[in-house]
Protein backbone atom coordinates (compact mmCIF):
# COMPACT_ATOMS: atom_id res chain seq x y z
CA UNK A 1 -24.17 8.44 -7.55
CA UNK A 2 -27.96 9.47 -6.11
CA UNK A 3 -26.87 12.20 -3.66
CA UNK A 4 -29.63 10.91 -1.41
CA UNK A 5 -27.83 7.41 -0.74
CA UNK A 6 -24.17 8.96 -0.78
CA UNK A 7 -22.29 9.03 2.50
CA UNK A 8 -19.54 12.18 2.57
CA UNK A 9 -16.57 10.16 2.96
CA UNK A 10 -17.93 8.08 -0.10
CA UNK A 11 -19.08 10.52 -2.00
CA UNK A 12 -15.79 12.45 -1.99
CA UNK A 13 -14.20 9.72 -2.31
CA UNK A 14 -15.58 9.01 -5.95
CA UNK A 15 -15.78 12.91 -6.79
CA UNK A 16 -13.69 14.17 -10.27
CA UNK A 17 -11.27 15.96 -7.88
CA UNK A 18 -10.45 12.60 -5.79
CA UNK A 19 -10.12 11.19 -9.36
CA UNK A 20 -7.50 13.61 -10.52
CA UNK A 21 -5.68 13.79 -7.78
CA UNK A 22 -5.31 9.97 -8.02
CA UNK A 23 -4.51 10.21 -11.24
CA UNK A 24 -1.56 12.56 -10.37
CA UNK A 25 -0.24 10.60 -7.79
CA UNK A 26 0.31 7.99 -10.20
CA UNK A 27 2.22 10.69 -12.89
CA UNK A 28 4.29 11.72 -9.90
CA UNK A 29 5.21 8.50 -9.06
CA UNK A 30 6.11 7.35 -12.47
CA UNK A 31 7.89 10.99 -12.55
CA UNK A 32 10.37 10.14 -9.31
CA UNK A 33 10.96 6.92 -10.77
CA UNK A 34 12.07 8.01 -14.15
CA UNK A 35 13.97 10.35 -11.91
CA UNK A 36 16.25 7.48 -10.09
CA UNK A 37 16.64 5.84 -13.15
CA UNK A 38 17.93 9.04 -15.16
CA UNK A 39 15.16 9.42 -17.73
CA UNK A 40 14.67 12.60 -16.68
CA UNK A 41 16.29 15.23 -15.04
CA UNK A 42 15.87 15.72 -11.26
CA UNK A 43 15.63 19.91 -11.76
CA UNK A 44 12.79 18.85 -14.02
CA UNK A 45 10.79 16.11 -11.20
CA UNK A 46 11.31 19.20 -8.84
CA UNK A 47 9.58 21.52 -11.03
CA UNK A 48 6.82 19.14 -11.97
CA UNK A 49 6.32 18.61 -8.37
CA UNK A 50 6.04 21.80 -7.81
CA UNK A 51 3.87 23.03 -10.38
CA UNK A 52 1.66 19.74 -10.94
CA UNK A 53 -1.75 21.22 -10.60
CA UNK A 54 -5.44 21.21 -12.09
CA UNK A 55 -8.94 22.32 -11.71
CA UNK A 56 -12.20 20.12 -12.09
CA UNK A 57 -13.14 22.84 -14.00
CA UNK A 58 -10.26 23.02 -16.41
CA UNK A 59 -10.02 19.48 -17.42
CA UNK A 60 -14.11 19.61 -18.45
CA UNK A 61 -13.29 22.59 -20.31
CA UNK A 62 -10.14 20.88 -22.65
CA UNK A 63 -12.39 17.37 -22.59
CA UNK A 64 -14.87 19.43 -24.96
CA UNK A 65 -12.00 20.25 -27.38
CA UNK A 66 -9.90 16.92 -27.07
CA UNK A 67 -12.86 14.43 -26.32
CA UNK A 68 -10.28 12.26 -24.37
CA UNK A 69 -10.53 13.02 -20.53
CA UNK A 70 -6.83 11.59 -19.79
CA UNK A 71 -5.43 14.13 -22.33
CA UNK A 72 -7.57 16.78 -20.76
CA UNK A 73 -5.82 16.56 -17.93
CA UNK A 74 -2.70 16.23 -19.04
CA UNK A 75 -3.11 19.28 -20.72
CA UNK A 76 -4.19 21.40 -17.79
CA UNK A 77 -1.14 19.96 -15.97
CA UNK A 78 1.00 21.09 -18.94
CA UNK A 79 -0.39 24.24 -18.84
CA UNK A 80 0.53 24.71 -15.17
CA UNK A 81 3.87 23.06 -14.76
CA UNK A 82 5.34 24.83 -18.22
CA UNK A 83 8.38 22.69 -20.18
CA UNK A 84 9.67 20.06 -18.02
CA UNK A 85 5.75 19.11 -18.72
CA UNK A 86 7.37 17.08 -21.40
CA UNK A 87 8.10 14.28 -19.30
CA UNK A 88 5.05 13.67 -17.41
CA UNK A 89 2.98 10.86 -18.90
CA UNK A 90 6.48 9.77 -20.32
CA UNK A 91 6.25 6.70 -21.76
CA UNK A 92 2.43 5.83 -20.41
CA UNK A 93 -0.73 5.38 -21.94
CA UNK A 94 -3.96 6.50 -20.42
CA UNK A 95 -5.06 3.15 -18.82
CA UNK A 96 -1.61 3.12 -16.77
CA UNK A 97 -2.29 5.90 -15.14
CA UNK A 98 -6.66 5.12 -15.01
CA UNK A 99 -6.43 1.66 -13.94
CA UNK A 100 -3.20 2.32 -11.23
CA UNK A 101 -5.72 5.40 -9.94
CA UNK A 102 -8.65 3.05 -9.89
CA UNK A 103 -6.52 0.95 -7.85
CA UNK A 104 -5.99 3.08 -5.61
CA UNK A 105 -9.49 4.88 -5.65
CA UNK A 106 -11.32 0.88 -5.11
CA UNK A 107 -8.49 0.10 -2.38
CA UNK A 108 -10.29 3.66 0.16
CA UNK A 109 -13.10 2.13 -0.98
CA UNK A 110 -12.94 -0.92 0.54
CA UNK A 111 -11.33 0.26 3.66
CA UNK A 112 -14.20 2.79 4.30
CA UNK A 113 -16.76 -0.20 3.42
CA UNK A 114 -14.76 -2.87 6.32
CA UNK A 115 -15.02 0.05 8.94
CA UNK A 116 -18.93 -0.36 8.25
CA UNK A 117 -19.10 -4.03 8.16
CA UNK A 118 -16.68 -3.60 11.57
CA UNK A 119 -19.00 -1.83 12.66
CA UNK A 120 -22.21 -3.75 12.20
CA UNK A 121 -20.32 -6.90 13.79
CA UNK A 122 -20.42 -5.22 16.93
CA UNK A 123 -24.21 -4.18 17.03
CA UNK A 124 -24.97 -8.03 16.06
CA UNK A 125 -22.74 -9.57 18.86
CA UNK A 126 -24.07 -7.13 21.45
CA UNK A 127 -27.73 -8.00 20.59
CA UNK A 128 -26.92 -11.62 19.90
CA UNK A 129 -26.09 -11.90 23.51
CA UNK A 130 -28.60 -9.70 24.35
CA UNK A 131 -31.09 -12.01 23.08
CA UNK A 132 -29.43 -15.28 23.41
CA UNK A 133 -31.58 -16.91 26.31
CA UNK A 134 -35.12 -15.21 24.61
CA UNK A 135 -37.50 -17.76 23.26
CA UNK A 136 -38.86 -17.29 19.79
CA UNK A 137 -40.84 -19.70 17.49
CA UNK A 138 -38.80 -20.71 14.74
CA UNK A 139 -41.04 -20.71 11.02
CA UNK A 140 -40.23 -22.57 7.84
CA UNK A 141 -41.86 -21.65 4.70
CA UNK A 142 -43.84 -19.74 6.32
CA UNK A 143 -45.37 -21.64 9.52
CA UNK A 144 -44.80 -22.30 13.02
CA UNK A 145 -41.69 -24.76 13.33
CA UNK A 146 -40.05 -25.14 16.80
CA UNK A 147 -38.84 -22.87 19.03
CA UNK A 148 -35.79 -21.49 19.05
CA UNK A 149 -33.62 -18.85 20.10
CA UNK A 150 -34.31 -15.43 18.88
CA UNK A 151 -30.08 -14.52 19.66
CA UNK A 152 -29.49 -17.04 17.59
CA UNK A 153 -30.93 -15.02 14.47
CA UNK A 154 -28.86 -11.93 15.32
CA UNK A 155 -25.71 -14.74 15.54
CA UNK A 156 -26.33 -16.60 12.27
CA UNK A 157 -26.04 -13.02 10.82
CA UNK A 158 -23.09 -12.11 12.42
CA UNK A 159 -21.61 -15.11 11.20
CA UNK A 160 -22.63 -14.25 7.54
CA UNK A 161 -21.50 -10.66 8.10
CA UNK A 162 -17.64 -12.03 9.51
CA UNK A 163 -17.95 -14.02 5.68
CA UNK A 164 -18.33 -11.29 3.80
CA UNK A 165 -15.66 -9.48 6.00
CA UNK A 166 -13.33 -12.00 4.63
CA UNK A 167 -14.32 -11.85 1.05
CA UNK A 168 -14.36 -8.03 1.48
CA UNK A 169 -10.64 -8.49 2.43
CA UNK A 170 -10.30 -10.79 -0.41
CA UNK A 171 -11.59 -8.38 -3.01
CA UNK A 172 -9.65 -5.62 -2.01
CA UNK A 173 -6.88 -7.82 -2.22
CA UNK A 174 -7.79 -8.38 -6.05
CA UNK A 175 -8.06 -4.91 -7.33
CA UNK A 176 -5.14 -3.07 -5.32
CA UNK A 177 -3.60 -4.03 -8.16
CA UNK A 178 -1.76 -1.16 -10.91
CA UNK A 179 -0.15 -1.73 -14.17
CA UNK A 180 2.63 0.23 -15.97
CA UNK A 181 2.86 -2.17 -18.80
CA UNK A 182 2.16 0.58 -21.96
CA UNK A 183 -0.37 0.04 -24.65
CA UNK A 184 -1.00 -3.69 -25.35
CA UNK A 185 1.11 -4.49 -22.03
CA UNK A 186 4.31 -6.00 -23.11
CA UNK A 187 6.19 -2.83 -21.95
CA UNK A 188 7.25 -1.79 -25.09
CA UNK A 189 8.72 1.67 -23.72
CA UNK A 190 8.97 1.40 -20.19
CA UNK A 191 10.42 -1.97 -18.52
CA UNK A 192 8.66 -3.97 -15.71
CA UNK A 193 10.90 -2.78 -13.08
CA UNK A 194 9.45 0.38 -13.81
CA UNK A 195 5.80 -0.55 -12.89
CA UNK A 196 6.87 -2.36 -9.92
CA UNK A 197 8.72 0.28 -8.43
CA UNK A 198 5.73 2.86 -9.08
CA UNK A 199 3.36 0.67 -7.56
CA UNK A 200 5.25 -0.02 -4.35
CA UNK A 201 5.72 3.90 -4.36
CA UNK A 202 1.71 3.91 -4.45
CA UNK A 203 1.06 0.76 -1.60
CA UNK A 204 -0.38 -1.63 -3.64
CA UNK A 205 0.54 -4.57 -5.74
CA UNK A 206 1.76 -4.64 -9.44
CA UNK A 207 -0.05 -7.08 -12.25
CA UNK A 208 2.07 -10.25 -13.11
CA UNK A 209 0.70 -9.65 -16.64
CA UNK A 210 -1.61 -7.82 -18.32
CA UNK A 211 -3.58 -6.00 -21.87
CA UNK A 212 -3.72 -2.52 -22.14
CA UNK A 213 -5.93 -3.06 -18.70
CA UNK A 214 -6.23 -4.29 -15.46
CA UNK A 215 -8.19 -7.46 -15.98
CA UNK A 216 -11.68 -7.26 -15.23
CA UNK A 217 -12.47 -9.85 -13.52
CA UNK A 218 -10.91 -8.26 -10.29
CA UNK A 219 -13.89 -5.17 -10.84
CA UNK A 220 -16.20 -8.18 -11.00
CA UNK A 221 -15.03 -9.46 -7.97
CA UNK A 222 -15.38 -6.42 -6.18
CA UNK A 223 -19.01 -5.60 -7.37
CA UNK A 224 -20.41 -9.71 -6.88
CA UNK A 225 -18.51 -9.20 -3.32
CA UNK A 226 -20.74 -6.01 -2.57
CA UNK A 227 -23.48 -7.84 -4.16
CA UNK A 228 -23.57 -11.18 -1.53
CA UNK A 229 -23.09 -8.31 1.47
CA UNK A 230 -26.26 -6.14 -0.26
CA UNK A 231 -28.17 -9.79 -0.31
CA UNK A 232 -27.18 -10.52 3.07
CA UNK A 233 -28.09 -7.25 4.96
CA UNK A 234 -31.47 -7.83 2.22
CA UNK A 235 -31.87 -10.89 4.20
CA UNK A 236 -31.73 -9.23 7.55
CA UNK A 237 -33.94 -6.71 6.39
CA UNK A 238 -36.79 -8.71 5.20
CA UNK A 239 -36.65 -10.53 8.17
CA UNK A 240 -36.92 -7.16 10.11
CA UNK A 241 -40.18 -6.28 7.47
CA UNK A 242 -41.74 -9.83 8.61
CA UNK A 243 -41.22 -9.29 12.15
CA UNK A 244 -43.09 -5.43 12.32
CA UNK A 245 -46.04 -7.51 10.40
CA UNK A 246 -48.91 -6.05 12.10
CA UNK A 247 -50.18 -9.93 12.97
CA UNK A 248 -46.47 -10.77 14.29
CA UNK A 249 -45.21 -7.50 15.53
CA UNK A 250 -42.17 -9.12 17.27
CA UNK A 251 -39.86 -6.42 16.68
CA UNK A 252 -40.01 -3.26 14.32
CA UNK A 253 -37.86 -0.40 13.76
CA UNK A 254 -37.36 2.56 15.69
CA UNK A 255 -40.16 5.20 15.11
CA UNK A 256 -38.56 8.81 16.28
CA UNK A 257 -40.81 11.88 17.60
CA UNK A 258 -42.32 14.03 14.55
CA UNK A 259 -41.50 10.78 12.17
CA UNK A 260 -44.90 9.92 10.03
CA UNK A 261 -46.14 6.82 8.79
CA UNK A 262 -48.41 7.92 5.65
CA UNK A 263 -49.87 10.58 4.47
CA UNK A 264 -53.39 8.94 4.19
CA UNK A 265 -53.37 6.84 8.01
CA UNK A 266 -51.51 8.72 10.80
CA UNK A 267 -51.55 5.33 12.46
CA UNK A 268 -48.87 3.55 10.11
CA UNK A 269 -45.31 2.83 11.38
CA UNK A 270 -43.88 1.13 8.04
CA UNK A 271 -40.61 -0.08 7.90
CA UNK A 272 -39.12 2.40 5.58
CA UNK A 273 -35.65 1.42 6.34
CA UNK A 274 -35.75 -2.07 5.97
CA UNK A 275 -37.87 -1.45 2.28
CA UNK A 276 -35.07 0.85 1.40
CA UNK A 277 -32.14 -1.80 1.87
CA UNK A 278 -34.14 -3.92 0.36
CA UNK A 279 -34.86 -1.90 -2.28
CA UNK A 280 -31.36 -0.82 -3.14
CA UNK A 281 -29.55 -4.66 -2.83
CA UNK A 282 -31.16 -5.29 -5.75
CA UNK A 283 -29.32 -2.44 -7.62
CA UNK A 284 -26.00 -3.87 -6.43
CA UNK A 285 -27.08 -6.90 -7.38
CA UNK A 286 -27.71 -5.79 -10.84
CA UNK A 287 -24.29 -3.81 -10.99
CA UNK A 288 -22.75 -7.18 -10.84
CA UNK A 289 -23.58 -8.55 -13.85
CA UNK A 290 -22.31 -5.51 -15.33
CA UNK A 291 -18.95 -6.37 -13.60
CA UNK A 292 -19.21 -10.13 -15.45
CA UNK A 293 -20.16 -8.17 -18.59
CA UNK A 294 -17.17 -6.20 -18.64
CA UNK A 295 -14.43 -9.39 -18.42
CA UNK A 296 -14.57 -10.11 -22.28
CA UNK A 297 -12.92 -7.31 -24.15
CA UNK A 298 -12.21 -7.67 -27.31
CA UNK A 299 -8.17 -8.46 -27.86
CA UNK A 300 -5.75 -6.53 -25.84
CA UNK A 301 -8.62 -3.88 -24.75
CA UNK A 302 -11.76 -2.08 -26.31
CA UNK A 303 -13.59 0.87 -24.54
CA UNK A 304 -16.86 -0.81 -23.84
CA UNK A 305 -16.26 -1.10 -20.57
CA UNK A 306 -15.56 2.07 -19.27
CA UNK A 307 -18.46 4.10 -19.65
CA UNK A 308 -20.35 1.39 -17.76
CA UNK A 309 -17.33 1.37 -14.24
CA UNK A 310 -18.05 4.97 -14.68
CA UNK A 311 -20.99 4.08 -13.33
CA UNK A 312 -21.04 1.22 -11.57
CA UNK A 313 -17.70 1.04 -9.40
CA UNK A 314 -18.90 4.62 -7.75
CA UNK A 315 -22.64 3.73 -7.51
CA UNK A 316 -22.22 0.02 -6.05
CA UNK A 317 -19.60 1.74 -3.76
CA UNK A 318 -21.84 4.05 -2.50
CA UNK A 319 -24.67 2.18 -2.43
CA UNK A 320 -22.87 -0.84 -0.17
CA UNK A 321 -21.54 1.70 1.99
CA UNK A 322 -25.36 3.63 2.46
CA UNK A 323 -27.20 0.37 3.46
CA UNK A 324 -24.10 -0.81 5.79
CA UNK A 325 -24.95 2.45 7.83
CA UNK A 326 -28.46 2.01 7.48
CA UNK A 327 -28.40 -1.71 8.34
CA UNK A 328 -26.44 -0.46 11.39
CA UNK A 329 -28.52 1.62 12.59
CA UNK A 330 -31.48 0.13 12.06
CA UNK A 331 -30.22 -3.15 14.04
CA UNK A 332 -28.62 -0.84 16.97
CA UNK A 333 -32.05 0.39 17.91
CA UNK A 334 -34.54 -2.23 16.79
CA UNK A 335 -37.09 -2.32 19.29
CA UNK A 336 -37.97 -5.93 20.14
CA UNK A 337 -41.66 -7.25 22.16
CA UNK A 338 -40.06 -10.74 23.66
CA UNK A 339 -43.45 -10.66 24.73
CA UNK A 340 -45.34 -11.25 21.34
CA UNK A 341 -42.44 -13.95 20.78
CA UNK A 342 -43.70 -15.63 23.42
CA UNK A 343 -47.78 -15.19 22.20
CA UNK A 344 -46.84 -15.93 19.05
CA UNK A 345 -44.95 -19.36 20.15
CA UNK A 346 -47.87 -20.28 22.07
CA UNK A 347 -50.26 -19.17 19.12
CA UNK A 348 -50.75 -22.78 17.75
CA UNK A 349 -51.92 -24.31 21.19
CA UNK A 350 -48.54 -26.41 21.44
CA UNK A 351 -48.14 -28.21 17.93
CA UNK A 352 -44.91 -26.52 17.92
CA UNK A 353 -43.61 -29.92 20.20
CA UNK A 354 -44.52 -32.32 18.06
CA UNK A 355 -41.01 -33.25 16.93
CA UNK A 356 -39.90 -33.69 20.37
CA UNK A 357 -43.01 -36.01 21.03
CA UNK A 358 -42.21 -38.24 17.79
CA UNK A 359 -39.01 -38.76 19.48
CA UNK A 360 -40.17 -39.24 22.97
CA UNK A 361 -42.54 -42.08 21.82
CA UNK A 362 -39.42 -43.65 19.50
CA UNK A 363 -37.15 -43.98 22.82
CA UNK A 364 -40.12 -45.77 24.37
CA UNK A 365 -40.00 -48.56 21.52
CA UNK A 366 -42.95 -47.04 19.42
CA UNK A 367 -41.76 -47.27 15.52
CA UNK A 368 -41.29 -44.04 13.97
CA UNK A 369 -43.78 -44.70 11.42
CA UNK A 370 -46.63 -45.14 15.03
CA UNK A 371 -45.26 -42.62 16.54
CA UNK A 372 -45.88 -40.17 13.39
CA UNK A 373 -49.81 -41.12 13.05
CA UNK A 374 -49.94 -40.68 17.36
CA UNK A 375 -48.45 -37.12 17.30
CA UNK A 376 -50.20 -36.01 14.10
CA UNK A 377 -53.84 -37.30 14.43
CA UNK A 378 -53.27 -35.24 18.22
CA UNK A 379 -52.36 -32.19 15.76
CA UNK A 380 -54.62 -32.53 13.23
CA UNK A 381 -57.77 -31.91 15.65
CA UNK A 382 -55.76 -29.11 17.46
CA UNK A 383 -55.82 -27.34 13.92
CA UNK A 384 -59.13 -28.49 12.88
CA UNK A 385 -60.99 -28.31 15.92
CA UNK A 386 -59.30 -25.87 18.62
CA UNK A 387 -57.78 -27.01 22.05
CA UNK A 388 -54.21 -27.51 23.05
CA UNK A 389 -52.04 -30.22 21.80
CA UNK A 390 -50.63 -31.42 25.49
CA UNK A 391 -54.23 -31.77 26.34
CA UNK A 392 -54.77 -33.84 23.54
CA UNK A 393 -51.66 -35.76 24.51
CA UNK A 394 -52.49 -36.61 28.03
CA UNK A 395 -55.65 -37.91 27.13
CA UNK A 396 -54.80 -40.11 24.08
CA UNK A 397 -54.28 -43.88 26.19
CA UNK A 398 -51.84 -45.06 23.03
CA UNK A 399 -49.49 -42.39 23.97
CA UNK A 400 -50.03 -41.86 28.04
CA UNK A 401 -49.29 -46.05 27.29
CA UNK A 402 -45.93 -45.07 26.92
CA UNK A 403 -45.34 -41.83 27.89
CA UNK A 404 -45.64 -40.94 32.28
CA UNK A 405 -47.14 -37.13 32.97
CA UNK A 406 -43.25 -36.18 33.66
CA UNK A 407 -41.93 -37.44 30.42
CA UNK A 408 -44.95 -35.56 28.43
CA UNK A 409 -44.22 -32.48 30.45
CA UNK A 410 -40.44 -32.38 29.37
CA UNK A 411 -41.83 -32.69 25.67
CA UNK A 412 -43.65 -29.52 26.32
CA UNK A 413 -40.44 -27.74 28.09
CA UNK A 414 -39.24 -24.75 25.97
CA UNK A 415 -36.32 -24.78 27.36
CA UNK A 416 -35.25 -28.12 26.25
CA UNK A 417 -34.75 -26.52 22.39
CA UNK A 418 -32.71 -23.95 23.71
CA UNK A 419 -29.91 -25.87 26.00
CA UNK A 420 -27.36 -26.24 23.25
CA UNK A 421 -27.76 -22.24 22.15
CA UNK A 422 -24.32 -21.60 24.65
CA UNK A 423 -22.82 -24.17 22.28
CA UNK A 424 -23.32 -22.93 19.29
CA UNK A 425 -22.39 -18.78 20.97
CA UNK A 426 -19.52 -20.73 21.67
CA UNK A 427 -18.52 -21.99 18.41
CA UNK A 428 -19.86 -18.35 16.83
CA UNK A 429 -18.05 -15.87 18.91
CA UNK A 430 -14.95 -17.61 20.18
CA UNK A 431 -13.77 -18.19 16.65
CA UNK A 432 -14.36 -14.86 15.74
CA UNK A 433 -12.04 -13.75 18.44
């Protein structure tokens, strides 16, 4: 993890000491149950309670010597708690107790990351209504389409966002998931009442089968979920970058006191924030496929694996949980010029209402195919030759033919895009509760 892009709670989160003490509360749970069941003596679980401790420091000091990071640690537990040592780890090998921990480690993880997707619902839903009855011209590939509304942006995202609430849900779902099932999972030493016992002890669920590992493609579930909500708050983002254009500037982030553009041009307000999101979805992104790499394993486990989830389970963790914030923030105080929305609609002279004149000439008998050439012939000259397209309208007899001053006038009525937008709120919001 890059410092820069950790959050605390993150960070600590995925820190060596979080690890470790993970990886003892799994030891100590498989400890009390051994206890109940008699494997080992209560007097001892006391004293490994007790005693059960470790530094960071420690267990990279023994790792030198034993190579083996697991063993490390049991060591420097052993070294602490004295002989009842002897039954910790009893029965285990070291991907019970990893995987269980990792369990538990990408379980917080998730929880911290739906308290920031929580919290960017309500920033879109308070702007969406903010903005639900503000005009904006609506652009496909690129160019002036119709108008719409510009609330109904900030609602199609929150509708995206509530998506990957669910799937966020979903994938936690997926890897709170342990396993106590020994070296090539067939419970050779330790029966499956065991493992299901320590991993309601723990709050999560237990495997209904599995290798020497958790199967992998509940990590790659995880990582392509934070993936789609990195491309989505991408998405919002590069929308954000085309809207602070220069030529469009219909909204752009917030620009604090002492902040500065460039180094070069004291004039620049670039949209750092935006770039950076951006920027960093496409690492996530590229931390799934590791995820998808890491589901074939050869037989009942190889190592190949881990060195990369060393990696990637902390950095896409962090990473998702950075841009969330930043996303946040970013949308909480965007400042927004309703208007350049409305310059910007009225930029092409009124082409925009071409649609709605194609139609209006179709109710009045025209064929579509007529009505096409009357509208676009009108909007040709408007681009090639300047002017506004109602003008051209209302003096083209084929059209005015069919079409009274009134009708034309309703084709040219912004507000005629935007009456079903309390329609669609409605379907948005009220199923979101």
């Amino acid at each position: 993890m890059i410092q820069r892009y950790t959050l605390p709670e993150m960070g600590e989160l995925w820190s060596l000491e979080t690890k470790f003490k993970k990886w003892l509360d799994v030891e100590i749970a498989v400890c009390e149950v051994h206890a109940e069941d008699g494997t080992i003596p209560q007097e001892a679980l006391a004293e490994i309670k007790a005693k059960a401790a470790f530094t960071v420091e420690r267990v990279n000091e023994i790792e030198k010597t034993t190579d083996h990071d697991v063993i490390a640690f049991t060591t420097n537990l052993a070294e602490n708690i004295g002989p009842a040592s002897r039954f910790v780890h009893y029965g285990l090998t070291s991907s019970d107790v990893v995987d269980t921990a990792n369990a538990l480690l990408l379980r917080d993880a998730c929880d911290i990351l739906l308290a920031k997707v929580d919290a960017l619902l309500g920033v879109l839903k308070r702007r969406a209504f903010e903005f639900k009855d503000t005009p904006q011209i609506g652009r496909t590939h690129g160019i002036h389409a119709e108008p719409t509304s510009f609330g109904l942006t900030w609602a199609l995202w929150y509708s995206e966002m509530q998506r990957n609430r669910r799937r966020l849900e979903s994938a936690r779902e997926a890897v709170a998931v342990g396993k106590i099932s020994g070296a090539v999972g067939a419970f050779a030493h330790l029966g499956p009442d065991v493992e299901e016992c320590v991993c309601k002890r723990l709050g999560i669920a237990a495997a209904d089968v599995s290798t020497q590992v958790i199967q992998r493609d509940r990590y790659a579930e995880y990582l392509s979920t934070l993936a789609i909500i990195a491309s989505t708050l991408e998405k919002i983002a590069l929308q954000v970058r085309h809207w602070q254009r220069t030529e469009v500037r219909e909204a752009q982030e917030a620009f604090k006191t002492g902040q500065k553009g460039s180094s070069a041009m004291p004039h620049k307000r670039n949209p750092i924030l935006s770039e950076r999101i951006c920027g960093m979805a496409r690492t996530i992104r590229a931390n799934a496929v590791v995820g998808f790499e890491n589901i074939a394993l050869w037989h009942e486990r190889d190592i190949s694996h881990s060195s990369a989830e060393r990696i990637v389970l902390p950095d896409s963790s962090a990473a998702t949980d950075y841009i969330l914030a930043k996303a946040t923030s970013l949308l909480d105080t965007l400042v927004v010029y309703p208007e350049n929305m409305l310059r910007n609609l009225e930029l092409t002279g009124g082409l925009v209402f071409s649609g709605q004149l194609l139609l209006a000439l179709t109710q009045k008998g025209v064929s579509r195919e007529d009505a096409y050439v009357l509208a676009q012939r009108n909007a040709m000259k408007v681009w090639d030759e300047g002017g506004t397209f109602k003008d051209r309208v209302e003096n083209d007899t084929d059209i005015t033919s069919h079409l009274s001053p009134d009708e034309i006038g309703r084709v040219f009525d912004v507000k005629y895009y935007l009456r079903n937008v309390e329609k669609v709120f409605e379907r948005v919001f009220s199923s979101a509760g």
